[in-house]
PDB file of N, CA and C in Angstrom:
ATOM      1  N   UNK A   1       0.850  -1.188   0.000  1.00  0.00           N
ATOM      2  CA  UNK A   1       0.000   0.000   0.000  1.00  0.00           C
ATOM      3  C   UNK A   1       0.889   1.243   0.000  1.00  0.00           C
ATOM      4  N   UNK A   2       0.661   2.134  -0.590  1.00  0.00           N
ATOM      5  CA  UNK A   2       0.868   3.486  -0.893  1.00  0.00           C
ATOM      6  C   UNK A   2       0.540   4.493  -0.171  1.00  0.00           C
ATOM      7  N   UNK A   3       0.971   5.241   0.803  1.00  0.00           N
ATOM      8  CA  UNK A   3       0.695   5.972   2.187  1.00  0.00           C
ATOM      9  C   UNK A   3       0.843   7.616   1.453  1.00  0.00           C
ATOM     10  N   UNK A   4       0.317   8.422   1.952  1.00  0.00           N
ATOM     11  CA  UNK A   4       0.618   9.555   1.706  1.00  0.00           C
ATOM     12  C   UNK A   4       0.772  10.266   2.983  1.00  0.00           C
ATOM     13  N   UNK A   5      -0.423  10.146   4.276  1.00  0.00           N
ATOM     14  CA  UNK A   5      -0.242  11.057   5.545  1.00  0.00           C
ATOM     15  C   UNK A   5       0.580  10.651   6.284  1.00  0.00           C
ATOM     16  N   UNK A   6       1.346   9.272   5.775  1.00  0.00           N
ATOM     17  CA  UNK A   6       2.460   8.881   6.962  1.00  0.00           C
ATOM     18  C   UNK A   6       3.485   8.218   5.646  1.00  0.00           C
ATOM     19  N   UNK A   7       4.754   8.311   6.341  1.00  0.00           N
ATOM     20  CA  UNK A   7       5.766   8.011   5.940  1.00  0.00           C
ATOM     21  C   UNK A   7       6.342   6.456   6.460  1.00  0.00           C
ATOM     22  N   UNK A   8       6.706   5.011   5.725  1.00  0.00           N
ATOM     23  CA  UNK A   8       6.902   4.044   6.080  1.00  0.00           C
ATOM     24  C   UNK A   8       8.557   3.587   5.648  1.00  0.00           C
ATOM     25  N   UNK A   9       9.446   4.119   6.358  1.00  0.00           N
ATOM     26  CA  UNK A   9      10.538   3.883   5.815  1.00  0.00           C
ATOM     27  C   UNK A   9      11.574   2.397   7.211  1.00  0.00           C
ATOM     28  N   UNK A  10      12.637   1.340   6.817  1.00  0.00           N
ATOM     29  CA  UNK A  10      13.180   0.378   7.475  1.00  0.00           C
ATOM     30  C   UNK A  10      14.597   0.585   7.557  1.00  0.00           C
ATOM     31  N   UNK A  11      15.129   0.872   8.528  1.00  0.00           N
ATOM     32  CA  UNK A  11      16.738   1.058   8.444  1.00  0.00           C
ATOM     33  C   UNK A  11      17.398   0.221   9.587  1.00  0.00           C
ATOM     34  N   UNK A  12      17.996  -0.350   9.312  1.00  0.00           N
ATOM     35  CA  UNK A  12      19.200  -1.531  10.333  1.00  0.00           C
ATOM     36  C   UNK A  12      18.073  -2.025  11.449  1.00  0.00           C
ATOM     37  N   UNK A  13      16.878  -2.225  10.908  1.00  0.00           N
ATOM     38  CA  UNK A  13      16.039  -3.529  11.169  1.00  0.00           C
ATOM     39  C   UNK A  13      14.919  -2.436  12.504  1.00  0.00           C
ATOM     40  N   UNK A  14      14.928  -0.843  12.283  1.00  0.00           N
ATOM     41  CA  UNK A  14      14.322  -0.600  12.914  1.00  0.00           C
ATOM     42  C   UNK A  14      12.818   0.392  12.049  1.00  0.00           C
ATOM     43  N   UNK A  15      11.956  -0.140  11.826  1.00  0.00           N
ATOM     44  CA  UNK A  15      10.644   0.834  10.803  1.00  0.00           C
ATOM     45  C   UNK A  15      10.499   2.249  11.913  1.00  0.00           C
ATOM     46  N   UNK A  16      10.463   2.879  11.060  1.00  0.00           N
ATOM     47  CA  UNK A  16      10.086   4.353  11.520  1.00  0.00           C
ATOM     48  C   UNK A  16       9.008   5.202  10.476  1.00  0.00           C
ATOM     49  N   UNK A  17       7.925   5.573  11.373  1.00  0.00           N
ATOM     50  CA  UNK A  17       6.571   6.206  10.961  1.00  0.00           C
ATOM     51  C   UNK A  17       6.672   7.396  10.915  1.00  0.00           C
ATOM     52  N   UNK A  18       6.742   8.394  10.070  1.00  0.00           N
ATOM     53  CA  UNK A  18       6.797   9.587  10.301  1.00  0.00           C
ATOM     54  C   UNK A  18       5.920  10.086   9.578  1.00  0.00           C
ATOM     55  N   UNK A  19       5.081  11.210  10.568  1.00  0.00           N
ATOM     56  CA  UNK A  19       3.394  11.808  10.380  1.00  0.00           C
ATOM     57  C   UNK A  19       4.053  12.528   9.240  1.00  0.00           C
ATOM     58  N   UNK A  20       3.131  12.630   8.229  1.00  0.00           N
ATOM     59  CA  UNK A  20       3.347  13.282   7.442  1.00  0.00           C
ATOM     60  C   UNK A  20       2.311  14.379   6.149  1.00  0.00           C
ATOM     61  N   UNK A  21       1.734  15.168   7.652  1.00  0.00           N
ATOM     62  CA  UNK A  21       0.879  16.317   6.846  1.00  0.00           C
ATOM     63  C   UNK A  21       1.397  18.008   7.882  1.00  0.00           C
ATOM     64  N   UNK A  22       2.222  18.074   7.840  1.00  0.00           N
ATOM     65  CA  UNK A  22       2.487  19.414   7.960  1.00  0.00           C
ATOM     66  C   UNK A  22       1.462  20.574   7.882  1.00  0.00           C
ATOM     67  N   UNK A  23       1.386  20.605   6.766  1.00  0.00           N
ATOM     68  CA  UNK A  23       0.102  21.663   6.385  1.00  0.00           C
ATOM     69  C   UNK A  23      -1.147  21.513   7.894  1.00  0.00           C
ATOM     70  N   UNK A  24      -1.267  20.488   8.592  1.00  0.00           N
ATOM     71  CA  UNK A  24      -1.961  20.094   9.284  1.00  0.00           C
ATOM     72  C   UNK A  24      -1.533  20.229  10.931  1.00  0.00           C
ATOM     73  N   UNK A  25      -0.059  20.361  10.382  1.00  0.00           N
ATOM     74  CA  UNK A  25       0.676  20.272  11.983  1.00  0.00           C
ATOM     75  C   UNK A  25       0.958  18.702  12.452  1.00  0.00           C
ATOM     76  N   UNK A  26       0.587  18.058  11.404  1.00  0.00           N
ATOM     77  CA  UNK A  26       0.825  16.894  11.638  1.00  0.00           C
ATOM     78  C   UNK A  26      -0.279  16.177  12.712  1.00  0.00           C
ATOM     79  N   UNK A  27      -1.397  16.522  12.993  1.00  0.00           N
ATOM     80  CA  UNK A  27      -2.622  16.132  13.341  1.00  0.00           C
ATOM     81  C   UNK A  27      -3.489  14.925  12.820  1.00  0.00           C
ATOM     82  N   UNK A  28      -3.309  14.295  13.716  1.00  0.00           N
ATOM     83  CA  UNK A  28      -4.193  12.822  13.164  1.00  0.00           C
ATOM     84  C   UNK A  28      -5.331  13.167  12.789  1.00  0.00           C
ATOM     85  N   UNK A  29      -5.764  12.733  11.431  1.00  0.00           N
ATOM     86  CA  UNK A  29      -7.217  12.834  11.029  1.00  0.00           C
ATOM     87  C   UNK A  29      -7.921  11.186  10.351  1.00  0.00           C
ATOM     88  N   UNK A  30      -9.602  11.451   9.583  1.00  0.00           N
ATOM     89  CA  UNK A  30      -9.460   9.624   9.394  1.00  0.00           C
ATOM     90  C   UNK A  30      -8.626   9.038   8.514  1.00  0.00           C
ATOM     91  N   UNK A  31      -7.724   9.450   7.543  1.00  0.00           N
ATOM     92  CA  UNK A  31      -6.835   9.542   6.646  1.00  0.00           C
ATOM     93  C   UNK A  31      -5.817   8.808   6.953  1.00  0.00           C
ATOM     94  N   UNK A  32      -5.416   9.773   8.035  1.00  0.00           N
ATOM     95  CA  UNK A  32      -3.947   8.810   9.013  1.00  0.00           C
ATOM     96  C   UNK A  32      -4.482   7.868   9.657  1.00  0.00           C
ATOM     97  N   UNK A  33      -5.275   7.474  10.169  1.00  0.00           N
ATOM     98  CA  UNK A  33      -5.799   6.919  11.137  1.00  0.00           C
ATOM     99  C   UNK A  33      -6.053   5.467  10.257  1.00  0.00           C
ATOM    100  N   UNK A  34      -6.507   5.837   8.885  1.00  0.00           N
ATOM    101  CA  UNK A  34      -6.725   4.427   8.181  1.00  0.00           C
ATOM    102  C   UNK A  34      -5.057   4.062   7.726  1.00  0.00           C
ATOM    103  N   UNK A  35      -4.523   4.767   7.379  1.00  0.00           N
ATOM    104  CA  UNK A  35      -2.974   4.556   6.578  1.00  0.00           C
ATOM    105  C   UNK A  35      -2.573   3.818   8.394  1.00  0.00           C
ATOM    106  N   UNK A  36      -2.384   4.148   8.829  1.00  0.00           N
ATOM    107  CA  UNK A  36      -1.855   3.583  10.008  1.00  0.00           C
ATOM    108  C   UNK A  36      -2.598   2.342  10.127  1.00  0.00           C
ATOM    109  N   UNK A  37      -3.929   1.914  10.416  1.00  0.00           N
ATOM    110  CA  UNK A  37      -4.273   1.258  10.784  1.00  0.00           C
ATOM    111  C   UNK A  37      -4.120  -0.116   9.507  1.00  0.00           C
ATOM    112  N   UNK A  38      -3.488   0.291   8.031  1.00  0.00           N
ATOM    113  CA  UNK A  38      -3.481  -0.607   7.470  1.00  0.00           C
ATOM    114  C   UNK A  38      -2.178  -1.291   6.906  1.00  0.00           C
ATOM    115  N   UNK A  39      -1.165  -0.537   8.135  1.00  0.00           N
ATOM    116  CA  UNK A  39       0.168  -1.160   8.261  1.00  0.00           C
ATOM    117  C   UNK A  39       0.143  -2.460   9.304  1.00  0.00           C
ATOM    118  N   UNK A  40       0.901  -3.358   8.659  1.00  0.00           N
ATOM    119  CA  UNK A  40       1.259  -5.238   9.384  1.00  0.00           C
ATOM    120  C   UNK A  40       1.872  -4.520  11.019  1.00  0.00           C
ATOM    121  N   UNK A  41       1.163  -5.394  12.009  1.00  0.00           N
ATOM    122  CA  UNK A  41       1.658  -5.315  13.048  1.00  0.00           C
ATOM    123  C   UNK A  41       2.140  -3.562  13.466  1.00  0.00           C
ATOM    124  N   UNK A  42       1.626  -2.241  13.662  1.00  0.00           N
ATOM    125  CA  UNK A  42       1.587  -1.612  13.471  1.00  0.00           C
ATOM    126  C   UNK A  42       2.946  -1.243  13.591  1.00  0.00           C
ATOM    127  N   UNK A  43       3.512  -1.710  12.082  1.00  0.00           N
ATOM    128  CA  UNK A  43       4.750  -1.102  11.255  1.00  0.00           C
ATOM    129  C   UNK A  43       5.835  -2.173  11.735  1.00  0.00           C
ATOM    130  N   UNK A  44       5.569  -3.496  12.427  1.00  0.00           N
ATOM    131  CA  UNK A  44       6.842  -4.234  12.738  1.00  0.00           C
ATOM    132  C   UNK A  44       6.419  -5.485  11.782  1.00  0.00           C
ATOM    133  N   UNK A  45       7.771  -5.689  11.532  1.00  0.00           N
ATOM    134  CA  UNK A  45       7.828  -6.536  10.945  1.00  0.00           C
ATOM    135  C   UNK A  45       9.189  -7.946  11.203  1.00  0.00           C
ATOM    136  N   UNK A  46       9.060  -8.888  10.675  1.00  0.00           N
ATOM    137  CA  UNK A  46      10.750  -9.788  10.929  1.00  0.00           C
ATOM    138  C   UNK A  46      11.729  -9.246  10.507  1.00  0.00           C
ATOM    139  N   UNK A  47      11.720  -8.443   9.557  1.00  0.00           N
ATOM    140  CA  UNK A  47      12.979  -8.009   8.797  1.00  0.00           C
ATOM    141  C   UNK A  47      13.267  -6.581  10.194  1.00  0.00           C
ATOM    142  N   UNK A  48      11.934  -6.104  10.349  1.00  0.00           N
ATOM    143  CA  UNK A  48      12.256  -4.759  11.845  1.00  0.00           C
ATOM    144  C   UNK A  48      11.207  -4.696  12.827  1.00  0.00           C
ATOM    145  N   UNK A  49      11.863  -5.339  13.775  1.00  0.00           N
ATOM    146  CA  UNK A  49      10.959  -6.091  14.770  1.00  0.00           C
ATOM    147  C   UNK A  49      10.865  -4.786  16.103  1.00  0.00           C
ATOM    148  N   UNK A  50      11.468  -3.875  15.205  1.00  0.00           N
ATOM    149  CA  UNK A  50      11.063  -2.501  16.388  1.00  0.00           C
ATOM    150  C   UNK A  50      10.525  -1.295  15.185  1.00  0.00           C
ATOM    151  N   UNK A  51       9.597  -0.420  16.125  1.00  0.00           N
ATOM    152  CA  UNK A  51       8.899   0.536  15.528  1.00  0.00           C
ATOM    153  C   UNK A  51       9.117   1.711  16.255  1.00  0.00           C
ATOM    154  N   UNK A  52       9.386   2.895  15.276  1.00  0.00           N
ATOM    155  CA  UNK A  52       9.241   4.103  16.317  1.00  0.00           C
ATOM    156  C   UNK A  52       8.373   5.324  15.235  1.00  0.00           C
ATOM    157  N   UNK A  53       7.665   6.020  16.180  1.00  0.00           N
ATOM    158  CA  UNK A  53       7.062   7.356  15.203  1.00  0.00           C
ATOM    159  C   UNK A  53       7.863   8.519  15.319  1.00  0.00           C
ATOM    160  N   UNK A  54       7.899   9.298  14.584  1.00  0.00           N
ATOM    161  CA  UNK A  54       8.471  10.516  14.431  1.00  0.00           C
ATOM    162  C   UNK A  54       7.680  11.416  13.890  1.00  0.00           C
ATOM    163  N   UNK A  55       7.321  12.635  14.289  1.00  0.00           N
ATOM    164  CA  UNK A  55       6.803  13.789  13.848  1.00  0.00           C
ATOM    165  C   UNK A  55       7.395  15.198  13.667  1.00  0.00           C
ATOM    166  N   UNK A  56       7.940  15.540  12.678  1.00  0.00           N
ATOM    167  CA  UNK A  56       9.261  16.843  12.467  1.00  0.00           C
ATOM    168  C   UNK A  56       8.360  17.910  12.393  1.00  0.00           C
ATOM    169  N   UNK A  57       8.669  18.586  12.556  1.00  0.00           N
ATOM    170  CA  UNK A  57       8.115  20.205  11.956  1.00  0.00           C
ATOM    171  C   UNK A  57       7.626  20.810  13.002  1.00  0.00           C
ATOM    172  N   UNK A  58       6.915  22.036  13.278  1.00  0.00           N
ATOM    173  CA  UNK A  58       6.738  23.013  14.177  1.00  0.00           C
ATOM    174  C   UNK A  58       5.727  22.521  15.147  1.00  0.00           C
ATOM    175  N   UNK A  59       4.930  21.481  14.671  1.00  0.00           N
ATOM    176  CA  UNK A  59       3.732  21.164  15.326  1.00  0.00           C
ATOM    177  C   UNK A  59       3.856  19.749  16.082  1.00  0.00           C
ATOM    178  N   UNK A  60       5.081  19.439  15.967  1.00  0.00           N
ATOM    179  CA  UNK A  60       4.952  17.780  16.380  1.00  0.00           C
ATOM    180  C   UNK A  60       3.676  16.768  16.168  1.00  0.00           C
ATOM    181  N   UNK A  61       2.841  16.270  17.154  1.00  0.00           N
ATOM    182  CA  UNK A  61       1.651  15.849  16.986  1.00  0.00           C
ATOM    183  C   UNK A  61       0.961  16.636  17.314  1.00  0.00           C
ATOM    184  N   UNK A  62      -0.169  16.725  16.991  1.00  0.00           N
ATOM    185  CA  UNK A  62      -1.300  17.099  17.711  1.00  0.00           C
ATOM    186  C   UNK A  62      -2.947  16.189  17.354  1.00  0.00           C
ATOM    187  N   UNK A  63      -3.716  16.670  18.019  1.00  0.00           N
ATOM    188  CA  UNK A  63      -5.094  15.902  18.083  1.00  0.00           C
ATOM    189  C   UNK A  63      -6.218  16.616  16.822  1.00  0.00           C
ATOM    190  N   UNK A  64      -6.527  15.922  16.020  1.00  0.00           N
ATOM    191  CA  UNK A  64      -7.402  16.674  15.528  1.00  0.00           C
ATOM    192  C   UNK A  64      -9.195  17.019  16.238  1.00  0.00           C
ATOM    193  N   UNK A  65      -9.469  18.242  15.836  1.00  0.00           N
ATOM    194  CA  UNK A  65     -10.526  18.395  16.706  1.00  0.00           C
ATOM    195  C   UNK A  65     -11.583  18.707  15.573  1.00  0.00           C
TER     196      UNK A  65
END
């Protein structure tokens, strides 16, 4: 699957999620919420059996309201 509000990238066996709507502040909406929810084991896998999120930009996370 093809993600656009989150970012799914694997490096030396660790997946890292990074929110990815800025314009938004990076605010979970149902968008992210499905892209997330339609990643394996939310984002672990055998090849990276650890997961971490990351959110860059001015807004870090926030809640959508």
């Amino acid at each position: 699957m093809e993600y656009t509000s989150i970012l799914y990238e694997v490096e030396d066996r660790v997946a890292t999620i990074t929110l990815n709507k800025p314009e938004r502040l990076n605010a979970f909406d149902d968008e992210m919420l499905a892209e997330w929810a339609q990643m394996p084991s939310g984002g672990r896998t055998r090849t990276a059996p650890l997961a971490r999120s990351s959110s860059p930009g001015r807004g870090g996370a926030s809640a959508a309201g």
